[in-house]
C-alpha atoms as a PDB file:
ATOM      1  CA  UNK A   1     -84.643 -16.860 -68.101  1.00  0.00           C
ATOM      2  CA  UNK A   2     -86.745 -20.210 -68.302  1.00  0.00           C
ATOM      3  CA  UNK A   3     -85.981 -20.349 -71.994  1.00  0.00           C
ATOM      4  CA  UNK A   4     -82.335 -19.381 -71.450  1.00  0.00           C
ATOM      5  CA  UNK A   5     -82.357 -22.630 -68.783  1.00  0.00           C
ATOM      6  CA  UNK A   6     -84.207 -24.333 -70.991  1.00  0.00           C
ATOM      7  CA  UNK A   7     -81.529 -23.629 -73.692  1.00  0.00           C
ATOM      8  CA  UNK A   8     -79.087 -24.678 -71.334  1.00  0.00           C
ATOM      9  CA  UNK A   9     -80.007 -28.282 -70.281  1.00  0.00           C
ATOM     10  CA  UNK A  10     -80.812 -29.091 -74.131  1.00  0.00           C
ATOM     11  CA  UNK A  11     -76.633 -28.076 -74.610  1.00  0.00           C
ATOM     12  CA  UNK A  12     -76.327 -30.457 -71.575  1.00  0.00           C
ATOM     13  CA  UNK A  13     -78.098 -33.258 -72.697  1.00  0.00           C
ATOM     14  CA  UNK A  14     -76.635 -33.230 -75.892  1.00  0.00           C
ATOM     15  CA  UNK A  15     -73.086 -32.742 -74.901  1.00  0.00           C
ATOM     16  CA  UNK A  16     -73.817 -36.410 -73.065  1.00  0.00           C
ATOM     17  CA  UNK A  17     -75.493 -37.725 -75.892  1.00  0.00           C
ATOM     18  CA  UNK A  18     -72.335 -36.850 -78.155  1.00  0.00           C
ATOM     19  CA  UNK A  19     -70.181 -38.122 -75.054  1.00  0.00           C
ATOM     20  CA  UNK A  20     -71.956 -41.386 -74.404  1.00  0.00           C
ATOM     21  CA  UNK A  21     -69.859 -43.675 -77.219  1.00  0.00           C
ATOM     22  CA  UNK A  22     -66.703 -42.373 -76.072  1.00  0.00           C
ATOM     23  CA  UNK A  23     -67.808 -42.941 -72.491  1.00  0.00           C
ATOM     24  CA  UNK A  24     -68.922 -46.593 -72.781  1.00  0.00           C
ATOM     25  CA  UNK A  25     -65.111 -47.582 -75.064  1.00  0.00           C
ATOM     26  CA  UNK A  26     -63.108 -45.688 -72.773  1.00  0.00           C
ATOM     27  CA  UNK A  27     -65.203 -47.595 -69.874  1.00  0.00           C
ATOM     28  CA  UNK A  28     -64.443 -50.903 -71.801  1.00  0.00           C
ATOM     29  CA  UNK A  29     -60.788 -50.110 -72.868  1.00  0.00           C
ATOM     30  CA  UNK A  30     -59.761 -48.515 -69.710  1.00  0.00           C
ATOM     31  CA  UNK A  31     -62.064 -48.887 -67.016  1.00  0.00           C
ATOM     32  CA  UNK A  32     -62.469 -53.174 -66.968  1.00  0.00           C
ATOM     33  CA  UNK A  33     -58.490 -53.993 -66.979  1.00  0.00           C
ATOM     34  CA  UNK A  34     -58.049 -51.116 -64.296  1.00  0.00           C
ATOM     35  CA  UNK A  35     -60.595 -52.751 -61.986  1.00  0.00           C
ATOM     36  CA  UNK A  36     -59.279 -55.791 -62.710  1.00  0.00           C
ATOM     37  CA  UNK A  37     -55.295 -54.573 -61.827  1.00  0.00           C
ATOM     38  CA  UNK A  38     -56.862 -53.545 -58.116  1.00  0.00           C
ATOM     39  CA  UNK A  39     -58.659 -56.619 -57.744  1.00  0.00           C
ATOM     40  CA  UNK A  40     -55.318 -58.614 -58.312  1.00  0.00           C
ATOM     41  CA  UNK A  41     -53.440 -56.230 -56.080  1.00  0.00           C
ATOM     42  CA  UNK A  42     -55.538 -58.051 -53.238  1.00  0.00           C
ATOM     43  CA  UNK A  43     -54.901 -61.911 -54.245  1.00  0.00           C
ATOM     44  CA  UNK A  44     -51.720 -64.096 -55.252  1.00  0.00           C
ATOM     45  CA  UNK A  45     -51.865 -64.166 -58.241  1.00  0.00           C
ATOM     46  CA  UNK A  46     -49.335 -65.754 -60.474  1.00  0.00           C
ATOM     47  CA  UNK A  47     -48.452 -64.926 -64.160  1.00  0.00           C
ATOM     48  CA  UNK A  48     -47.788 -69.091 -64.772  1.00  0.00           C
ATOM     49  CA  UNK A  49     -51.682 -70.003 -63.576  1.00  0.00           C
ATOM     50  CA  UNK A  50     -53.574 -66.320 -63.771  1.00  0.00           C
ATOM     51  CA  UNK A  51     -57.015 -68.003 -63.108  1.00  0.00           C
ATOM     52  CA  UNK A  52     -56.114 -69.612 -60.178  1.00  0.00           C
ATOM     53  CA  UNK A  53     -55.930 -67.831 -56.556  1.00  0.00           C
ATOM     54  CA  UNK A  54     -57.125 -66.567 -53.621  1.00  0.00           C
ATOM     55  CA  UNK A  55     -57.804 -63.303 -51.576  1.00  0.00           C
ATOM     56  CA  UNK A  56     -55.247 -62.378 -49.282  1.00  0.00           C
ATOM     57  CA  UNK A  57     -56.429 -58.980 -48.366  1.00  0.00           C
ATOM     58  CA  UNK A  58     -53.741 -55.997 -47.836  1.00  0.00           C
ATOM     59  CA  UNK A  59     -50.653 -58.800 -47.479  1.00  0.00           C
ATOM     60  CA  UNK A  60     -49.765 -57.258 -50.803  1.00  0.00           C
ATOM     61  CA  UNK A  61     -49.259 -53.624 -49.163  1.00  0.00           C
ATOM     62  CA  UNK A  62     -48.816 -54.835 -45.407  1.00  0.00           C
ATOM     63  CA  UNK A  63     -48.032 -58.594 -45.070  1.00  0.00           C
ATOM     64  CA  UNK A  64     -46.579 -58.888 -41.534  1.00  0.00           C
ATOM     65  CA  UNK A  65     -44.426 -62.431 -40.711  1.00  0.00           C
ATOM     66  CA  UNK A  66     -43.103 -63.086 -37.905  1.00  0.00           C
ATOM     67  CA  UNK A  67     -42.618 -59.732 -36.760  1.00  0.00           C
ATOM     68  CA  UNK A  68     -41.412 -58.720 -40.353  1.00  0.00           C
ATOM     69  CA  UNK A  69     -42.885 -56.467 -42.412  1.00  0.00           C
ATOM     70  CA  UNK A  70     -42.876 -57.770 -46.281  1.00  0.00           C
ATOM     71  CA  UNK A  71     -45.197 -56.364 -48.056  1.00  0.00           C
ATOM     72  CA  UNK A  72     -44.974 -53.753 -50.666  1.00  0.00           C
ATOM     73  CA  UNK A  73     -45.023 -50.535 -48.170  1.00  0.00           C
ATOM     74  CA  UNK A  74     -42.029 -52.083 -46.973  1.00  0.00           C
ATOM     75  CA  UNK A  75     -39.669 -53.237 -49.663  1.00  0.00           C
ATOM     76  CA  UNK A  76     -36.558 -50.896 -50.002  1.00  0.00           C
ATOM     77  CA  UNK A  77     -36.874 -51.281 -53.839  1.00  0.00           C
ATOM     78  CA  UNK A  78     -40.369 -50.173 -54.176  1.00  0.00           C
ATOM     79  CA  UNK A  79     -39.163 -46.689 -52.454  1.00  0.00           C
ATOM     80  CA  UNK A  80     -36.581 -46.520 -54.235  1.00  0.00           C
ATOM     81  CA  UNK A  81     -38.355 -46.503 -57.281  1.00  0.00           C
ATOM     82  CA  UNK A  82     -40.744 -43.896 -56.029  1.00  0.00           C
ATOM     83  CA  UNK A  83     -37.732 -41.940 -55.062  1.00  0.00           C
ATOM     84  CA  UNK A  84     -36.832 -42.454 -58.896  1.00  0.00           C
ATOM     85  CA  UNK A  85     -39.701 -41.867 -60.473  1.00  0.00           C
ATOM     86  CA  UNK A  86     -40.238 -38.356 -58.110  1.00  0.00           C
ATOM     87  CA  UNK A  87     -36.364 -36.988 -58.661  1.00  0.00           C
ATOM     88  CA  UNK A  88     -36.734 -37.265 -62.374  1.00  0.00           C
ATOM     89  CA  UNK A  89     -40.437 -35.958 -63.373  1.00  0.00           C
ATOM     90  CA  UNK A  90     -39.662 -32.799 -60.703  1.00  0.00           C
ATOM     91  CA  UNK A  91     -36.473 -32.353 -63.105  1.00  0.00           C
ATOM     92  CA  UNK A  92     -36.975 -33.139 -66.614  1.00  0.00           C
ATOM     93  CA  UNK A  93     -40.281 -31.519 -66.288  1.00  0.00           C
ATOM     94  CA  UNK A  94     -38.906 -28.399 -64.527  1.00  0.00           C
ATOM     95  CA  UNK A  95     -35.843 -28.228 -67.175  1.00  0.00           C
ATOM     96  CA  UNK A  96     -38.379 -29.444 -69.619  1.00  0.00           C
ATOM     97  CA  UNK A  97     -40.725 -26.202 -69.042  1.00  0.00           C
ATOM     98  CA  UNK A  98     -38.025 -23.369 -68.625  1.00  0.00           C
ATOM     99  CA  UNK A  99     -36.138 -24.439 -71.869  1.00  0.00           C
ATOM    100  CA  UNK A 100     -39.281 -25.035 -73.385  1.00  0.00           C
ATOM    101  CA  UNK A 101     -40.430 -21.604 -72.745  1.00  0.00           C
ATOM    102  CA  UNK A 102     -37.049 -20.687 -74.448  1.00  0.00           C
ATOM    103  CA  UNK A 103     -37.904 -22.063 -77.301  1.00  0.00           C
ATOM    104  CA  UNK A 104     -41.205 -21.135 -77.609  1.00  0.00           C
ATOM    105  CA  UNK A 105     -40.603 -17.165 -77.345  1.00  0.00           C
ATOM    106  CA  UNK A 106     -37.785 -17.638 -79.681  1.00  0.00           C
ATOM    107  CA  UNK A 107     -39.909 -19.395 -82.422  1.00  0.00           C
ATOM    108  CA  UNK A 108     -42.510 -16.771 -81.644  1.00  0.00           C
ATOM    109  CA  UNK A 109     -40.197 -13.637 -82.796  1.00  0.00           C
ATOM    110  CA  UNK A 110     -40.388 -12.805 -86.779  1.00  0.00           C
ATOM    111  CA  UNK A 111     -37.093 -14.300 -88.443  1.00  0.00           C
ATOM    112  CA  UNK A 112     -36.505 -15.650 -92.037  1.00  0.00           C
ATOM    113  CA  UNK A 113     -37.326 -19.338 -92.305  1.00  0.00           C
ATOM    114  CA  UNK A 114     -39.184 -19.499 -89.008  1.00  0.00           C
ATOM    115  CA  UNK A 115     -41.125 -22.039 -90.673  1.00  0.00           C
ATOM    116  CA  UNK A 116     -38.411 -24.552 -91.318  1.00  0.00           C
ATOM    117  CA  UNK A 117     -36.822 -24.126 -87.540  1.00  0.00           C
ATOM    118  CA  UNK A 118     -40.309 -24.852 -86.146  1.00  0.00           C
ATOM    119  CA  UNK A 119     -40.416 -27.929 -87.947  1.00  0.00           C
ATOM    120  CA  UNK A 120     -36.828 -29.105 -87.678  1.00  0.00           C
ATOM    121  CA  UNK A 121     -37.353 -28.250 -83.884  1.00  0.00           C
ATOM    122  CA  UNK A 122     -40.051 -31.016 -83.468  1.00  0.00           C
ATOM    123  CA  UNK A 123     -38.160 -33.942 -85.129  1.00  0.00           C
ATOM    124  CA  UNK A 124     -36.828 -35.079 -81.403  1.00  0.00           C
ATOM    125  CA  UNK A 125     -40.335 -35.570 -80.383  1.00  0.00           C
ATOM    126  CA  UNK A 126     -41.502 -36.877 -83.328  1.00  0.00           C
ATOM    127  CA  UNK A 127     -38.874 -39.835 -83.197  1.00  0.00           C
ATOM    128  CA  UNK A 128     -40.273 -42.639 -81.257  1.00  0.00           C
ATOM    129  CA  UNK A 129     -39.058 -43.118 -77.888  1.00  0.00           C
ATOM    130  CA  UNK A 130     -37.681 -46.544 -78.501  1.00  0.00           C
ATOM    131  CA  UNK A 131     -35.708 -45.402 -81.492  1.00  0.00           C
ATOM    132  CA  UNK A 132     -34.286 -42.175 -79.883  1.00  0.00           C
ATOM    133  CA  UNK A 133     -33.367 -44.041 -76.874  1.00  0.00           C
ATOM    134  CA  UNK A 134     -31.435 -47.405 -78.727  1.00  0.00           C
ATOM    135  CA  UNK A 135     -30.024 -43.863 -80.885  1.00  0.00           C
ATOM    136  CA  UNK A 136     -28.824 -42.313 -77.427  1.00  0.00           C
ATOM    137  CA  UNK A 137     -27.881 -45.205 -76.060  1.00  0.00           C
ATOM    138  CA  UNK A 138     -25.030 -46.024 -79.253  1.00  0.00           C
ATOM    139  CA  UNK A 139     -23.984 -42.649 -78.415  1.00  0.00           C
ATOM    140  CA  UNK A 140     -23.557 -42.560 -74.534  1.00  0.00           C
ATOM    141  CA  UNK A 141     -21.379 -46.023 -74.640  1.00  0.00           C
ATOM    142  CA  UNK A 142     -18.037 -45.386 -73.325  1.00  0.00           C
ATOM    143  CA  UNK A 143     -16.240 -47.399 -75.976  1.00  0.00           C
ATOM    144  CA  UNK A 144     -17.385 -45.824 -79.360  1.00  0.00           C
ATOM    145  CA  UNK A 145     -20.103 -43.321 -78.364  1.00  0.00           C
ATOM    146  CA  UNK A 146     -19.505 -40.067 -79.966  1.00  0.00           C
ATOM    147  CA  UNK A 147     -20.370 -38.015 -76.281  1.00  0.00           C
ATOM    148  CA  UNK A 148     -17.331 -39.172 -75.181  1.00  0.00           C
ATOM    149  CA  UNK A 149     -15.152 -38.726 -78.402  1.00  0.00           C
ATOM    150  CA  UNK A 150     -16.375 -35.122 -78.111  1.00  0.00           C
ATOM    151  CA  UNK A 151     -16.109 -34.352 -74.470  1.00  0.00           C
ATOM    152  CA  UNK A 152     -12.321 -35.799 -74.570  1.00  0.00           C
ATOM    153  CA  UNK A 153     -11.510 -34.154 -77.868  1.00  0.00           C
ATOM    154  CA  UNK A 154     -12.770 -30.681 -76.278  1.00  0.00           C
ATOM    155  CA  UNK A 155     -10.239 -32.347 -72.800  1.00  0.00           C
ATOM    156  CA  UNK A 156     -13.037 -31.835 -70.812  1.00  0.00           C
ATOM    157  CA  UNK A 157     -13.169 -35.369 -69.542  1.00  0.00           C
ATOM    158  CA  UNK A 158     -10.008 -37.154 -69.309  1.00  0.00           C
ATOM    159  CA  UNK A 159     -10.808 -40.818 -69.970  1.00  0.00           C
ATOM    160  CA  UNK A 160     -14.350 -42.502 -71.089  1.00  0.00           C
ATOM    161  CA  UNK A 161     -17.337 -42.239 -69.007  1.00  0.00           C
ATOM    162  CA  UNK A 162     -19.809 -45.332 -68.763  1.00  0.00           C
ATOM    163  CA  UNK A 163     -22.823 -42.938 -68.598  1.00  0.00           C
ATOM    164  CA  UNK A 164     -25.714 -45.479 -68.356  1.00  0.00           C
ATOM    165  CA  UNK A 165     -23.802 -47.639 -66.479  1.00  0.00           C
ATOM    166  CA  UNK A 166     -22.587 -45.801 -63.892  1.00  0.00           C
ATOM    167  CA  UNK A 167     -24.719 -45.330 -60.636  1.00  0.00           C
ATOM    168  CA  UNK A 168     -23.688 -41.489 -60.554  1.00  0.00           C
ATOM    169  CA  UNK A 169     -24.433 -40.333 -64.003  1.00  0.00           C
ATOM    170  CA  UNK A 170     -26.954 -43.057 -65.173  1.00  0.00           C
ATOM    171  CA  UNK A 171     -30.306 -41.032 -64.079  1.00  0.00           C
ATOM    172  CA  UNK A 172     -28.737 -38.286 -65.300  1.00  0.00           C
ATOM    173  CA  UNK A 173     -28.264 -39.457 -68.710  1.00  0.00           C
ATOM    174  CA  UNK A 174     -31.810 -40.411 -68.480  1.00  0.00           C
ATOM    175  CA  UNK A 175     -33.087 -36.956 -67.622  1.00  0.00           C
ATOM    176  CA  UNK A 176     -30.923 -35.608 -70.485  1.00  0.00           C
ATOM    177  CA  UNK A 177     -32.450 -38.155 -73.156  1.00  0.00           C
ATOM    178  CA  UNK A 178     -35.859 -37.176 -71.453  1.00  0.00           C
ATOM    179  CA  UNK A 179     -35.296 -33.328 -72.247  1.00  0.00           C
ATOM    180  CA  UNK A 180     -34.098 -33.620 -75.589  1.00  0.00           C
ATOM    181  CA  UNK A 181     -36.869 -35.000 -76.615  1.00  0.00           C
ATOM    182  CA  UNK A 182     -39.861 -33.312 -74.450  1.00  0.00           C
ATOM    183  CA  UNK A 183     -38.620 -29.974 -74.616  1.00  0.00           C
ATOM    184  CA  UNK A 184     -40.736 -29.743 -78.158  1.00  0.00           C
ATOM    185  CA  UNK A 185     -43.611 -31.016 -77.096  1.00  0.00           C
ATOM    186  CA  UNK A 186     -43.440 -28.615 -74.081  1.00  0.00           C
ATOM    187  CA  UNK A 187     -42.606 -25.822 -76.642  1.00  0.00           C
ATOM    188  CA  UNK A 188     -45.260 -26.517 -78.908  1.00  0.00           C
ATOM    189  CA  UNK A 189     -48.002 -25.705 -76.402  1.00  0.00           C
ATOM    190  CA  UNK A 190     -46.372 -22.967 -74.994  1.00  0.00           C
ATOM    191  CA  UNK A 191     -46.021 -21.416 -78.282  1.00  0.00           C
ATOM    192  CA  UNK A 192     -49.882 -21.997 -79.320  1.00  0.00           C
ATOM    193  CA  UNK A 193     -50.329 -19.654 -75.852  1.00  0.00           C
ATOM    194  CA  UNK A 194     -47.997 -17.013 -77.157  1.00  0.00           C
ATOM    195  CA  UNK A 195     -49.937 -17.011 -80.484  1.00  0.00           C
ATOM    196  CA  UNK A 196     -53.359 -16.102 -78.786  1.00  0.00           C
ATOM    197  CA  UNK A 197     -51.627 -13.476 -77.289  1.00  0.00           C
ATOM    198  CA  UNK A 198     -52.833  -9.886 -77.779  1.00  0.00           C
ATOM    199  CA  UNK A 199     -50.280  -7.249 -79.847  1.00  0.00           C
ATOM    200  CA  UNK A 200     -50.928  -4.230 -77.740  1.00  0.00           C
ATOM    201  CA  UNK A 201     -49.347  -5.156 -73.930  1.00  0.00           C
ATOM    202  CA  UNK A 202     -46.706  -5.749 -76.363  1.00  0.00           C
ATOM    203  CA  UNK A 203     -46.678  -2.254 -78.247  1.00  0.00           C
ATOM    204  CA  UNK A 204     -47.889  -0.099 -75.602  1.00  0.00           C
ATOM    205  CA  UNK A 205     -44.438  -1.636 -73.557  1.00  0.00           C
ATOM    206  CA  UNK A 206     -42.099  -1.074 -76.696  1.00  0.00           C
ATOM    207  CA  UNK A 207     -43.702   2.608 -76.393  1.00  0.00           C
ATOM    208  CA  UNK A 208     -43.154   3.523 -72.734  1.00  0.00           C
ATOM    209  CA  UNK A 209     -39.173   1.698 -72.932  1.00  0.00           C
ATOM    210  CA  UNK A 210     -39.498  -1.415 -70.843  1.00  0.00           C
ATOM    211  CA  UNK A 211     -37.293  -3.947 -70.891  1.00  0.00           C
ATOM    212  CA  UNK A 212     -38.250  -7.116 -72.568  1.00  0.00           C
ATOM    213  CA  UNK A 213     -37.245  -9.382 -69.689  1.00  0.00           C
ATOM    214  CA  UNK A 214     -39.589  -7.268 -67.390  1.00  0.00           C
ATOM    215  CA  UNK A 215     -42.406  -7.490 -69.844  1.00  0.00           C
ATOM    216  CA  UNK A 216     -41.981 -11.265 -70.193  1.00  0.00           C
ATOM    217  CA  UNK A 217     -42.399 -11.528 -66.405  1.00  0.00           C
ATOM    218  CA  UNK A 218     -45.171  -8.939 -65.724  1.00  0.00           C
ATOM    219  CA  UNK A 219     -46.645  -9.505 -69.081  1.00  0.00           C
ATOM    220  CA  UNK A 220     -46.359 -12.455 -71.311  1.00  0.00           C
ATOM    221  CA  UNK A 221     -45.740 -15.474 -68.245  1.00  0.00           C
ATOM    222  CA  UNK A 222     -49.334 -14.303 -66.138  1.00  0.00           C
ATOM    223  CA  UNK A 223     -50.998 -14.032 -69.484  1.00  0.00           C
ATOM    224  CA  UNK A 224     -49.814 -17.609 -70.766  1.00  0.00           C
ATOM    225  CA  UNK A 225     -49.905 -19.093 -66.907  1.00  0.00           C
ATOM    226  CA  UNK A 226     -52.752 -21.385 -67.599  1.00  0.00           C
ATOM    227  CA  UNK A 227     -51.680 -22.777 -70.927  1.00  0.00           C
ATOM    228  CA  UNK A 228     -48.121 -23.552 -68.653  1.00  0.00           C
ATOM    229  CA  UNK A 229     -49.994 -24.959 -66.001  1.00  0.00           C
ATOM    230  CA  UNK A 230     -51.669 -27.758 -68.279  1.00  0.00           C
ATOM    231  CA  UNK A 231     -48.267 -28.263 -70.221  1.00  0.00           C
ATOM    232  CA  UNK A 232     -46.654 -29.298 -66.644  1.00  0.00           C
ATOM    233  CA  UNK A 233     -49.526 -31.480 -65.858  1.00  0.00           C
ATOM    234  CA  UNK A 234     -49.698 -33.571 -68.976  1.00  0.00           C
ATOM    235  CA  UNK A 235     -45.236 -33.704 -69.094  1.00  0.00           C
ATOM    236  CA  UNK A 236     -45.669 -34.615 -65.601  1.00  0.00           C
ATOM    237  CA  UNK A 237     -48.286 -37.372 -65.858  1.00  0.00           C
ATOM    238  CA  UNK A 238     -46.550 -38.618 -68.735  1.00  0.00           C
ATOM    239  CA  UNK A 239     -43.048 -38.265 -66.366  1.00  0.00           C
ATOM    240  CA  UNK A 240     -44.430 -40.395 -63.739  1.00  0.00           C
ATOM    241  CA  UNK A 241     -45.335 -43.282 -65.885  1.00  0.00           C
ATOM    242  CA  UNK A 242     -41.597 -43.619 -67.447  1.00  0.00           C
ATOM    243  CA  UNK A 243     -40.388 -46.927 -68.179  1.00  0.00           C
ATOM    244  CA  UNK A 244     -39.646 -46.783 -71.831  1.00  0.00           C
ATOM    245  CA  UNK A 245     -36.893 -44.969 -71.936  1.00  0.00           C
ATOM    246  CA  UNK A 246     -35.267 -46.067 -68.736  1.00  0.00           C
ATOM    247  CA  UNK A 247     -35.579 -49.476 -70.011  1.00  0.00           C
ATOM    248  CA  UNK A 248     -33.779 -49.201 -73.120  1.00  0.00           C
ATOM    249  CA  UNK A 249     -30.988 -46.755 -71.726  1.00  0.00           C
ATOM    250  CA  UNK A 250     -29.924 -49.075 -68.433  1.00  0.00           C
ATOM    251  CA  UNK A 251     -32.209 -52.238 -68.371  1.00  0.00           C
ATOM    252  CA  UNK A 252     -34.274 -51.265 -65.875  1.00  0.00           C
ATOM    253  CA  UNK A 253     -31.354 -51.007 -63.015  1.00  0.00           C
ATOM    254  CA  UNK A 254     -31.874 -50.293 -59.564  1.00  0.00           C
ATOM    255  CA  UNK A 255     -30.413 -46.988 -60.013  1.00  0.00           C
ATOM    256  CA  UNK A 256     -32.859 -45.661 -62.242  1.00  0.00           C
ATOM    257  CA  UNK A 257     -35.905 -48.138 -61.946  1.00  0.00           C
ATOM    258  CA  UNK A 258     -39.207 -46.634 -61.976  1.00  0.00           C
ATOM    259  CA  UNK A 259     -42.443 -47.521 -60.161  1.00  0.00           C
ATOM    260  CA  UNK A 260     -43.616 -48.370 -63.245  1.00  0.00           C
ATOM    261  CA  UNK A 261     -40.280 -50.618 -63.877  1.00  0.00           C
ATOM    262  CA  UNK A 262     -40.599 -52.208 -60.319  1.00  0.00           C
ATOM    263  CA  UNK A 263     -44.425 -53.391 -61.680  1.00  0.00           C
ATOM    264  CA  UNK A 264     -43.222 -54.807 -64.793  1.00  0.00           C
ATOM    265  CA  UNK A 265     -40.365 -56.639 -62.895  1.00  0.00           C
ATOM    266  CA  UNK A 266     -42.480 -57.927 -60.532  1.00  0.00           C
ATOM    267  CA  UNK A 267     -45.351 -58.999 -62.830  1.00  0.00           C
ATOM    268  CA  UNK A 268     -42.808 -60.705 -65.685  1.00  0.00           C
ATOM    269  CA  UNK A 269     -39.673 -61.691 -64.125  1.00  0.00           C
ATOM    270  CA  UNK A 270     -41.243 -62.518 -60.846  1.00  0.00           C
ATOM    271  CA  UNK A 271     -44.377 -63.549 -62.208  1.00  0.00           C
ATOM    272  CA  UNK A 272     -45.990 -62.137 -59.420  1.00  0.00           C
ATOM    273  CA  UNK A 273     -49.337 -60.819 -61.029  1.00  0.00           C
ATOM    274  CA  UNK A 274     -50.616 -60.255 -57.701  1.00  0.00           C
ATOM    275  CA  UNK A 275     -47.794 -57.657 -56.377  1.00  0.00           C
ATOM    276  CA  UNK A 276     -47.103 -56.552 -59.584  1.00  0.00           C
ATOM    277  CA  UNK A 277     -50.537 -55.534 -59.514  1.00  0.00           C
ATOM    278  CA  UNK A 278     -50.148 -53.865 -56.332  1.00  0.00           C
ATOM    279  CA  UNK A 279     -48.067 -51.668 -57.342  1.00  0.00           C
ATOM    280  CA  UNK A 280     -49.652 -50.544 -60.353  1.00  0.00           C
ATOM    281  CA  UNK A 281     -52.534 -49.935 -58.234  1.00  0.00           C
ATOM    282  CA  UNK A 282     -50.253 -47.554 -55.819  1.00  0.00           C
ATOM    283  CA  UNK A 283     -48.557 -46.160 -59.195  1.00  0.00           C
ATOM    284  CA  UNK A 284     -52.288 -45.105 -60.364  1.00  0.00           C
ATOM    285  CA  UNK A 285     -52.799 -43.256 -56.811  1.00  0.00           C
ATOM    286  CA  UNK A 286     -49.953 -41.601 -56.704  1.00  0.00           C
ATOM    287  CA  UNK A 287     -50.455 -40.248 -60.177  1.00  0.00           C
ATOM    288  CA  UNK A 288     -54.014 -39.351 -59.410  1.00  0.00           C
ATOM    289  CA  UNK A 289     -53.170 -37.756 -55.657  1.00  0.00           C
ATOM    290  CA  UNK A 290     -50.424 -35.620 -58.101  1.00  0.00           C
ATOM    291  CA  UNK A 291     -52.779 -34.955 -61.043  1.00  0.00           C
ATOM    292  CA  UNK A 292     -55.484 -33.309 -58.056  1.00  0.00           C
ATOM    293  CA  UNK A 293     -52.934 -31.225 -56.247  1.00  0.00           C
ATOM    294  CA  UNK A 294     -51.300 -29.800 -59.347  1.00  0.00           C
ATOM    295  CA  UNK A 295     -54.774 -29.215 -61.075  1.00  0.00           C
ATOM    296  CA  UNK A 296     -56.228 -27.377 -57.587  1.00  0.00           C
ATOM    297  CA  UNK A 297     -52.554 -25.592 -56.789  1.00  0.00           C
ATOM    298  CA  UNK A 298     -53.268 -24.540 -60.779  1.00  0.00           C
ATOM    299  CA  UNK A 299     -57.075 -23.419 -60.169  1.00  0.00           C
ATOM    300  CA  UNK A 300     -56.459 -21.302 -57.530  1.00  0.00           C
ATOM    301  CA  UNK A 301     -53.535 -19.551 -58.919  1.00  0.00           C
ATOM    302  CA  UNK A 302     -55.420 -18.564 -62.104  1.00  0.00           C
ATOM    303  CA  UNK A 303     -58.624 -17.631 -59.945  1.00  0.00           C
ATOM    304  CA  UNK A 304     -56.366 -15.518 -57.776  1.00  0.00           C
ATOM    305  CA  UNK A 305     -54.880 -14.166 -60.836  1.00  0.00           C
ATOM    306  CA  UNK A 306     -57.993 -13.090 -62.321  1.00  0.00           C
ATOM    307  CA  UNK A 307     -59.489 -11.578 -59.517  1.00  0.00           C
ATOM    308  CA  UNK A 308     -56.972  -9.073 -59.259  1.00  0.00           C
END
């Protein structure tokens, strides 16, 4: 046992030698300009004269005047951009993960030319984000896009629909843009879980006649659970930060602006470093209150999982 522990810490030490580099960059990289974004959140700061201010404390979250509340827990655009932000991860990610799934069991079955689907299937996600959303964004107009040529041809619509414009359909069209081109990226690591997958559930089921929906619930989702559980978290941390894509499709609008959108507006067209910075600060703990829940929620599922 001594030599086994022994054996052990050695693995230890080394895996923190080999980690150290990486550790020390990612502190450099990562770790300065985030302490420096908090620090900012508590002065007032300006993007015209960066070096010069002074400490105001929470004002930036709670600044009271007069009676008034004004400070960032208390704007109507800051929640509404949390509202934003929340309504469209929970859905792209959830529509995201069941047609992913789809995919992924479909691209897992034995067919001629497999080979060529799976790579024509990742060409949306490929396609950077910028370019597929200037692409979507020709084709949503509601002058010459081709959605609406379609849609009116096939007299399901009866006159042009702004769809990015539009307060109704606008964070819709986002969430569709979003899916078109996630759903491979969500598919590819649900498919490198159905790979690792042992044959015999599978043949000992085909034996005794059970339907392949029932064996894809009692079988193949506990088995790939995990694998789907990490797939959610990194679409959902990647959801929360949006602002790309949103940006692009309807200029950042208050229908559809994102926390991360309501920091760049305040730090550049404000030029309000210190607010702006405030609310990136708030955008990093609600991502990291998120990550922890979904990670623990995740860890006790498989742990229950496993102990029966």
């Amino acid at each position: 046992m001594a030599s086994q522990s022994e054996l052990t810490r050695t693995r230890v030490r080394s895996a923190w030698l080999f980690l150290l580099p990486m550790l020390v960059v990612l502190a450099v990289v990562a770790g300065w300009p985030l302490l420096r974004t908090i620090w900012f959140g508590f002065t007032d700061a300006k993007l015209s004269s960066p070096g010069n201010y002074k400490l105001v404390g929470l004002s930036n979250y709670l600044a009271n005047v007069d009676g008034r509340w004004i400070g960032l827990l208390a704007n109507k655009v800051w929640w509404l951009s949390v509202w934003n932000t929340v309504w469209f991860s929970l859905v792209s990610v959830a529509l995201e993960t069941v047609l992913g799934t789809i995919v992924a069991l479909v691209l897992n079955a034995n067919f001629k030319g497999r080979a060529i689907v799976r790579a024509a299937v990742l060409i949306p996600w490929a396609i950077p984000t910028i370019v597929s959303a200037k692409m979507w964004l020709w084709m949503l107009n509601d002058q010459f896009g081709v959605l609406n040529h379609i849609l009116m041809s096939l007299h399901i619509i009866s006159s042009p629909i702004a769809w990015t414009a539009n307060s109704q359909t606008a964070m819709w069209a986002v969430i569709m843009v979003d899916v078109w081109k996630t759903t491979p990226f969500m598919a590819l690591l649900i498919l490198a879980a159905l790979q690792m997958m042992p044959s015999d559930c599978y043949e000992a089921a085909k034996v005794d006649g059970i339907h392949p929906v029932k064996v894809f619930f009692k079988v193949t989702l506990p088995l790939i659970r995990p694998a789907l559980m990490v797939a959610v978290v990194f679409r959902a941390l990647d959801a929360l930060r949006i602002f790309d894509l949103i940006y692009v499709l309807t200029s950042g609008s208050r229908d559809t602006i994102s926390m991360s959108g309501f920091a760049r507006l305040q730090l550049v067209d404000f030029a309000k470093t210190g607010l702006g910075s405030a609310a990136a600060t708030l955008l990093f703990l609600v991502i990291g209150i998120i990550t922890v829940l979904a990670m623990t929620v995740g860890k006790v599922r498989v742990s229950e999982d496993a102990s029966r």
